[in-house]
PDB file of N, CA and C in Angstrom:
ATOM      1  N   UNK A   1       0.846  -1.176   0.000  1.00  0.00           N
ATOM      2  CA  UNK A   1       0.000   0.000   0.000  1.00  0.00           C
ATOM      3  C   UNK A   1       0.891   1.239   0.000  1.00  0.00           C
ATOM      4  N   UNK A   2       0.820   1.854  -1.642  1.00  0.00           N
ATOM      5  CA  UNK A   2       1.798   3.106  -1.413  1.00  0.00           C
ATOM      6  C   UNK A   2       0.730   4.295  -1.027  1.00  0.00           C
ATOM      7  N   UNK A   3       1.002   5.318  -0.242  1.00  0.00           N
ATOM      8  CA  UNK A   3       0.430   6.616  -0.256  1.00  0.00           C
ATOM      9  C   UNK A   3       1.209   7.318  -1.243  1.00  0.00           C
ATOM     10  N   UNK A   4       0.318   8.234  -2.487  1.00  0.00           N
ATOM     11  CA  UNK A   4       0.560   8.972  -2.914  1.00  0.00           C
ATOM     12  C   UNK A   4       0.577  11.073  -2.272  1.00  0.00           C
ATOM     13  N   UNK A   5       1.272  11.691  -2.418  1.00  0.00           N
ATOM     14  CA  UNK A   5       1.053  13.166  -2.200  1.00  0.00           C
ATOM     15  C   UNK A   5       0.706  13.962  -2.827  1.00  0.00           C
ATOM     16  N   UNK A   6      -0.200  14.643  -3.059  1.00  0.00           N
ATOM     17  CA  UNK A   6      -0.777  15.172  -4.028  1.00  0.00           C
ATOM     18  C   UNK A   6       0.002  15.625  -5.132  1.00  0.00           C
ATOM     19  N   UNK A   7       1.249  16.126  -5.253  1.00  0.00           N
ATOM     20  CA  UNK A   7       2.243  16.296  -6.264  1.00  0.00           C
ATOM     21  C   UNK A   7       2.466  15.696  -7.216  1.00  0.00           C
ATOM     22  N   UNK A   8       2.742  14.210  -6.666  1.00  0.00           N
ATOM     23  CA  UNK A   8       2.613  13.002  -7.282  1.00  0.00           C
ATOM     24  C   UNK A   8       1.521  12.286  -8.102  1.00  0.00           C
ATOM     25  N   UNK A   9       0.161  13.071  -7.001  1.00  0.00           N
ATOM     26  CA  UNK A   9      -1.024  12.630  -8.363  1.00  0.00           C
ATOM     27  C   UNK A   9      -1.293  13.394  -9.319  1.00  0.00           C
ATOM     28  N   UNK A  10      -1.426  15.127  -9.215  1.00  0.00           N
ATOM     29  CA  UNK A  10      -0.965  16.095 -10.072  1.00  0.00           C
ATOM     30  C   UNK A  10       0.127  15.366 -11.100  1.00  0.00           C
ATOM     31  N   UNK A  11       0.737  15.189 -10.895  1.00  0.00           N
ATOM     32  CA  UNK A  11       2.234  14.615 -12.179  1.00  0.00           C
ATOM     33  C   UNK A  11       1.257  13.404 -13.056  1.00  0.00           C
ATOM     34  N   UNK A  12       1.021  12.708 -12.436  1.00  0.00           N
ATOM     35  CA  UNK A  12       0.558  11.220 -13.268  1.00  0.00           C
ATOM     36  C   UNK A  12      -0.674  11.795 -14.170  1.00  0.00           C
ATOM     37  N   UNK A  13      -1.697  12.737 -13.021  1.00  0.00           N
ATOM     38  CA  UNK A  13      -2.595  12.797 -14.116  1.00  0.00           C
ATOM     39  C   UNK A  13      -2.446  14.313 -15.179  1.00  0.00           C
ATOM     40  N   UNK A  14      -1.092  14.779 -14.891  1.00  0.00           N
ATOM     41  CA  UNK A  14      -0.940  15.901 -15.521  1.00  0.00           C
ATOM     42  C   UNK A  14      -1.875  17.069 -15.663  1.00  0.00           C
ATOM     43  N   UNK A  15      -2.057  17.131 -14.489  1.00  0.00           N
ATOM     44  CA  UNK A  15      -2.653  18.531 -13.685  1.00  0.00           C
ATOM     45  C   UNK A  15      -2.102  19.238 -12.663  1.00  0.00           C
ATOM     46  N   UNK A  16      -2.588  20.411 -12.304  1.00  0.00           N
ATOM     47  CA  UNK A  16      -1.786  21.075 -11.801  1.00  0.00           C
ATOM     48  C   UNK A  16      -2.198  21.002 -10.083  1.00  0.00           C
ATOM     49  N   UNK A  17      -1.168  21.303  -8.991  1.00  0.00           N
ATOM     50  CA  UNK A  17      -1.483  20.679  -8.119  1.00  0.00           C
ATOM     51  C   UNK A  17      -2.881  21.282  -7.614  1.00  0.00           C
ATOM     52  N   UNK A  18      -3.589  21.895  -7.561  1.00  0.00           N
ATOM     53  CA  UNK A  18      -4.549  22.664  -7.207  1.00  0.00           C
ATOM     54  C   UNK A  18      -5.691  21.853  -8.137  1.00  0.00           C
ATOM     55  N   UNK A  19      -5.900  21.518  -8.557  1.00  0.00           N
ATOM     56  CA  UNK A  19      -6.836  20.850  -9.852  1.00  0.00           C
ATOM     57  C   UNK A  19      -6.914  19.038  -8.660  1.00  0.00           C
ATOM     58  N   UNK A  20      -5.763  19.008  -8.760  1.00  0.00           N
ATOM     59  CA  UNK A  20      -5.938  17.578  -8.126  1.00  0.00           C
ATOM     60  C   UNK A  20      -5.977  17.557  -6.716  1.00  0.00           C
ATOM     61  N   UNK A  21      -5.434  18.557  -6.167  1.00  0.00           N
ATOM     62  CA  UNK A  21      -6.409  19.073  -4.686  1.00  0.00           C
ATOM     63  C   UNK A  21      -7.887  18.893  -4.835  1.00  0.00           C
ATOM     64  N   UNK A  22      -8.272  19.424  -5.814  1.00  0.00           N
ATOM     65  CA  UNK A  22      -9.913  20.106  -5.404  1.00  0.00           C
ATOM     66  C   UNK A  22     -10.592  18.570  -6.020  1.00  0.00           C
ATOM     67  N   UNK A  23      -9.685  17.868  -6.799  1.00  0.00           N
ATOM     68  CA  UNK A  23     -10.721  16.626  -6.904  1.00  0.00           C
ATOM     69  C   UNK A  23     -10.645  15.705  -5.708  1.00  0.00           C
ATOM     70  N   UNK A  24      -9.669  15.426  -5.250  1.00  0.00           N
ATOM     71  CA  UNK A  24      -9.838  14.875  -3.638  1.00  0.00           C
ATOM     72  C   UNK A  24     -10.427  15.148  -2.506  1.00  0.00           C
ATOM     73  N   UNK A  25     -10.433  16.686  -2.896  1.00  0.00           N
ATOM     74  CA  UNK A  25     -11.692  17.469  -1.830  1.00  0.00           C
ATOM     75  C   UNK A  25     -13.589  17.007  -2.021  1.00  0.00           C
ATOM     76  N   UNK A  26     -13.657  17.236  -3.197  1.00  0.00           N
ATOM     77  CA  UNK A  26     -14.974  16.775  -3.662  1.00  0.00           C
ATOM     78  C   UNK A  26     -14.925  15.303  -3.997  1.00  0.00           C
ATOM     79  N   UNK A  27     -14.242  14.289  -3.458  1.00  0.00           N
ATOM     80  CA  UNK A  27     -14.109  12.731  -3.500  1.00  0.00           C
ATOM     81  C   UNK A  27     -14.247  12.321  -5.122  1.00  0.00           C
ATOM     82  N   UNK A  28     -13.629  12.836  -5.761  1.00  0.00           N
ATOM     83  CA  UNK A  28     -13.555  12.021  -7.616  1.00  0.00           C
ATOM     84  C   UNK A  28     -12.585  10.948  -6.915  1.00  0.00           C
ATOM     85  N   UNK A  29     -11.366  11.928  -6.584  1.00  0.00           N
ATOM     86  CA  UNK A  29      -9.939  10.413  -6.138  1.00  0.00           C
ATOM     87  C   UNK A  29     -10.107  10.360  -4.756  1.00  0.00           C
ATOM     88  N   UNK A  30     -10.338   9.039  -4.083  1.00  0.00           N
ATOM     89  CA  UNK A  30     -10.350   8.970  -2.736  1.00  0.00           C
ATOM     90  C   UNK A  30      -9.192   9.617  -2.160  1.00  0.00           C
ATOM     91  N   UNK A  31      -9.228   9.758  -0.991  1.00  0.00           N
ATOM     92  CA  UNK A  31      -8.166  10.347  -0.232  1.00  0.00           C
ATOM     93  C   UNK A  31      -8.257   9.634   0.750  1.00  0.00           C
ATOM     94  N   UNK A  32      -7.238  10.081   1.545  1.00  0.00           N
ATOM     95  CA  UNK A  32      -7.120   9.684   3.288  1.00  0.00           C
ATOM     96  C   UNK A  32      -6.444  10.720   3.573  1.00  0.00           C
ATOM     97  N   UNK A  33      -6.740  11.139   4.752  1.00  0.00           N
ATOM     98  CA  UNK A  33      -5.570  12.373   5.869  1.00  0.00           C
ATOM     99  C   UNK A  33      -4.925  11.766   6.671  1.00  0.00           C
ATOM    100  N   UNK A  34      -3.403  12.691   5.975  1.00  0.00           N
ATOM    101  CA  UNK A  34      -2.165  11.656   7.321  1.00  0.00           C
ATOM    102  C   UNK A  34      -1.676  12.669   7.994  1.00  0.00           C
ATOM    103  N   UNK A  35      -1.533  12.744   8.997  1.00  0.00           N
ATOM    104  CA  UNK A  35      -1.175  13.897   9.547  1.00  0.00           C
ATOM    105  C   UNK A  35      -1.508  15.405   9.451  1.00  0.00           C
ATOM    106  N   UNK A  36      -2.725  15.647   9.063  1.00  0.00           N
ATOM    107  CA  UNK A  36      -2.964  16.863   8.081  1.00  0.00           C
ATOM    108  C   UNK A  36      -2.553  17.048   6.791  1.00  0.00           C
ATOM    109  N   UNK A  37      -2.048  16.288   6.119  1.00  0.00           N
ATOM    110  CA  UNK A  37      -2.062  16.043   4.963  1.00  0.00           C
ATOM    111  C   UNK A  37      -2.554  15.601   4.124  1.00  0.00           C
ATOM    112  N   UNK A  38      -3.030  15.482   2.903  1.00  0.00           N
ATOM    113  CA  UNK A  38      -4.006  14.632   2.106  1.00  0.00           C
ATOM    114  C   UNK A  38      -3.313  13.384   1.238  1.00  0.00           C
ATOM    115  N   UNK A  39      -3.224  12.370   1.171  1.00  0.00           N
ATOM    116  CA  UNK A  39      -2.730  11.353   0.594  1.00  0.00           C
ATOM    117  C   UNK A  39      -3.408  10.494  -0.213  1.00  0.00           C
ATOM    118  N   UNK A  40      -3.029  10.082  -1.321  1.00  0.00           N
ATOM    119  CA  UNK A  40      -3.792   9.266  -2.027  1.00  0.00           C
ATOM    120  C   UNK A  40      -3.503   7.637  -2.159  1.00  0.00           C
ATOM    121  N   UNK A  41      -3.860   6.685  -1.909  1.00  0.00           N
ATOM    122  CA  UNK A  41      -3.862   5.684  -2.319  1.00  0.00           C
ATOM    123  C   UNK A  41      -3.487   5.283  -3.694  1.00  0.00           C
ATOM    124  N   UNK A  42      -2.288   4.514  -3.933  1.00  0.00           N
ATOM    125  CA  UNK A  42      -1.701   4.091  -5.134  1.00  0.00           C
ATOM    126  C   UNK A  42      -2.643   3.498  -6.479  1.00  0.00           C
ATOM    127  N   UNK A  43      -3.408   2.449  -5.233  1.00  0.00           N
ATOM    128  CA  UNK A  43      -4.738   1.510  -6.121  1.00  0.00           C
ATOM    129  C   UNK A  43      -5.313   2.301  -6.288  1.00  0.00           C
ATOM    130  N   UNK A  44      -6.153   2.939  -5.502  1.00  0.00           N
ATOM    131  CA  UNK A  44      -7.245   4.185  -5.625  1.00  0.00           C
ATOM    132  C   UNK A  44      -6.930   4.950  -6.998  1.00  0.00           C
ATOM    133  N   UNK A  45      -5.641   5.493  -7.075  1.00  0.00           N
ATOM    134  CA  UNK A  45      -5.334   6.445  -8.490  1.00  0.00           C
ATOM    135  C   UNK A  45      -5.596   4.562  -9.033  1.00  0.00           C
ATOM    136  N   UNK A  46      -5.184   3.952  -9.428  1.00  0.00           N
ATOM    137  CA  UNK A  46      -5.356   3.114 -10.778  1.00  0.00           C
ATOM    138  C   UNK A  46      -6.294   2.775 -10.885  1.00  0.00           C
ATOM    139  N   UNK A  47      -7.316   2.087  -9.926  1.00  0.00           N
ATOM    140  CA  UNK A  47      -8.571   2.729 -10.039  1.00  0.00           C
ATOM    141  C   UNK A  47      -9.462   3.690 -10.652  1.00  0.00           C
ATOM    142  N   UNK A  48      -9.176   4.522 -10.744  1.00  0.00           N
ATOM    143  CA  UNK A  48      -9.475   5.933 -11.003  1.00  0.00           C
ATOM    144  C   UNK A  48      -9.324   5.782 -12.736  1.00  0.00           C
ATOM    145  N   UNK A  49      -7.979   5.802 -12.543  1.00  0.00           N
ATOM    146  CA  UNK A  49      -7.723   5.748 -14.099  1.00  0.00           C
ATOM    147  C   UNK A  49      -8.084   4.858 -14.953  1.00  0.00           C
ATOM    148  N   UNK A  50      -8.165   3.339 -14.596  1.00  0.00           N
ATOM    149  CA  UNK A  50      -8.810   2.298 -15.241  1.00  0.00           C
ATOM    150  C   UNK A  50     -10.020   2.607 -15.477  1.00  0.00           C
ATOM    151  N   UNK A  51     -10.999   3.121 -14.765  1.00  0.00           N
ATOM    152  CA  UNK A  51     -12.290   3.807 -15.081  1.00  0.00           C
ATOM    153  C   UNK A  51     -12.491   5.056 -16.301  1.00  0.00           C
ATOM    154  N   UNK A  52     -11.397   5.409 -16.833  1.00  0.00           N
ATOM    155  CA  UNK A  52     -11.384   6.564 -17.615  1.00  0.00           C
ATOM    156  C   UNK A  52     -11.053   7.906 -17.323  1.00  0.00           C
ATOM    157  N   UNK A  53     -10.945   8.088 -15.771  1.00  0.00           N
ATOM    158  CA  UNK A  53     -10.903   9.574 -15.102  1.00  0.00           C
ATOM    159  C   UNK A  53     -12.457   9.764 -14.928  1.00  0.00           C
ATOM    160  N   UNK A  54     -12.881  11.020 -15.248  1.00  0.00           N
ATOM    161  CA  UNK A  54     -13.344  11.775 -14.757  1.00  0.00           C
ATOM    162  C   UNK A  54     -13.388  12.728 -15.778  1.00  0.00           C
ATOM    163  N   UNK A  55     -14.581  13.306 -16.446  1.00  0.00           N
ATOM    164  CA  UNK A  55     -14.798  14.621 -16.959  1.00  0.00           C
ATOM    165  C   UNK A  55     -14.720  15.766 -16.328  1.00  0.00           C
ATOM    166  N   UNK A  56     -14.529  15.859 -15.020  1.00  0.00           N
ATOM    167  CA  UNK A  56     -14.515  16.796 -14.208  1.00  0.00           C
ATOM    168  C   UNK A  56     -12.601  17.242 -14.150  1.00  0.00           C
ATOM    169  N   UNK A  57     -11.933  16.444 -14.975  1.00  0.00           N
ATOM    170  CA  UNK A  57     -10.402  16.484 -14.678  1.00  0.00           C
ATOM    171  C   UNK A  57      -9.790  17.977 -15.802  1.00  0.00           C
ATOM    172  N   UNK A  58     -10.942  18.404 -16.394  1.00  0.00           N
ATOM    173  CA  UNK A  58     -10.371  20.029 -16.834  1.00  0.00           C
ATOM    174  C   UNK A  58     -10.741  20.997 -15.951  1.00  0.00           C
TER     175      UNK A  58
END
């Protein structure tokens, strides 16, 4: 189980980090909070992406 940082999901899905903030905020990509931080689940992003994304990703 890797945790991703939002930087990291920004990069993969080639958005900017604020874009992939606000989709973890409104639950498109699951999240979890680690410490006050927001983290993403590795599966969760492939998940995500195996599904097609999200029209909401512009």
């Amino acid at each position: 189980m890797e945790l991703l940082k939002i930087p990291e999901v920004a990069k993969i899905l080639k958005l900017s980090e604020n874009r992939a903030y606000v989709l973890t905020k409104q639950g498109v990509i699951p999240s979890v909070k680690v410490g006050g931080s927001i983290r993403v689940l590795q599966d969760d992003l492939k998940n995500y992406l195996k599904g097609g994304g999200n029209n909401d990703t512009k």
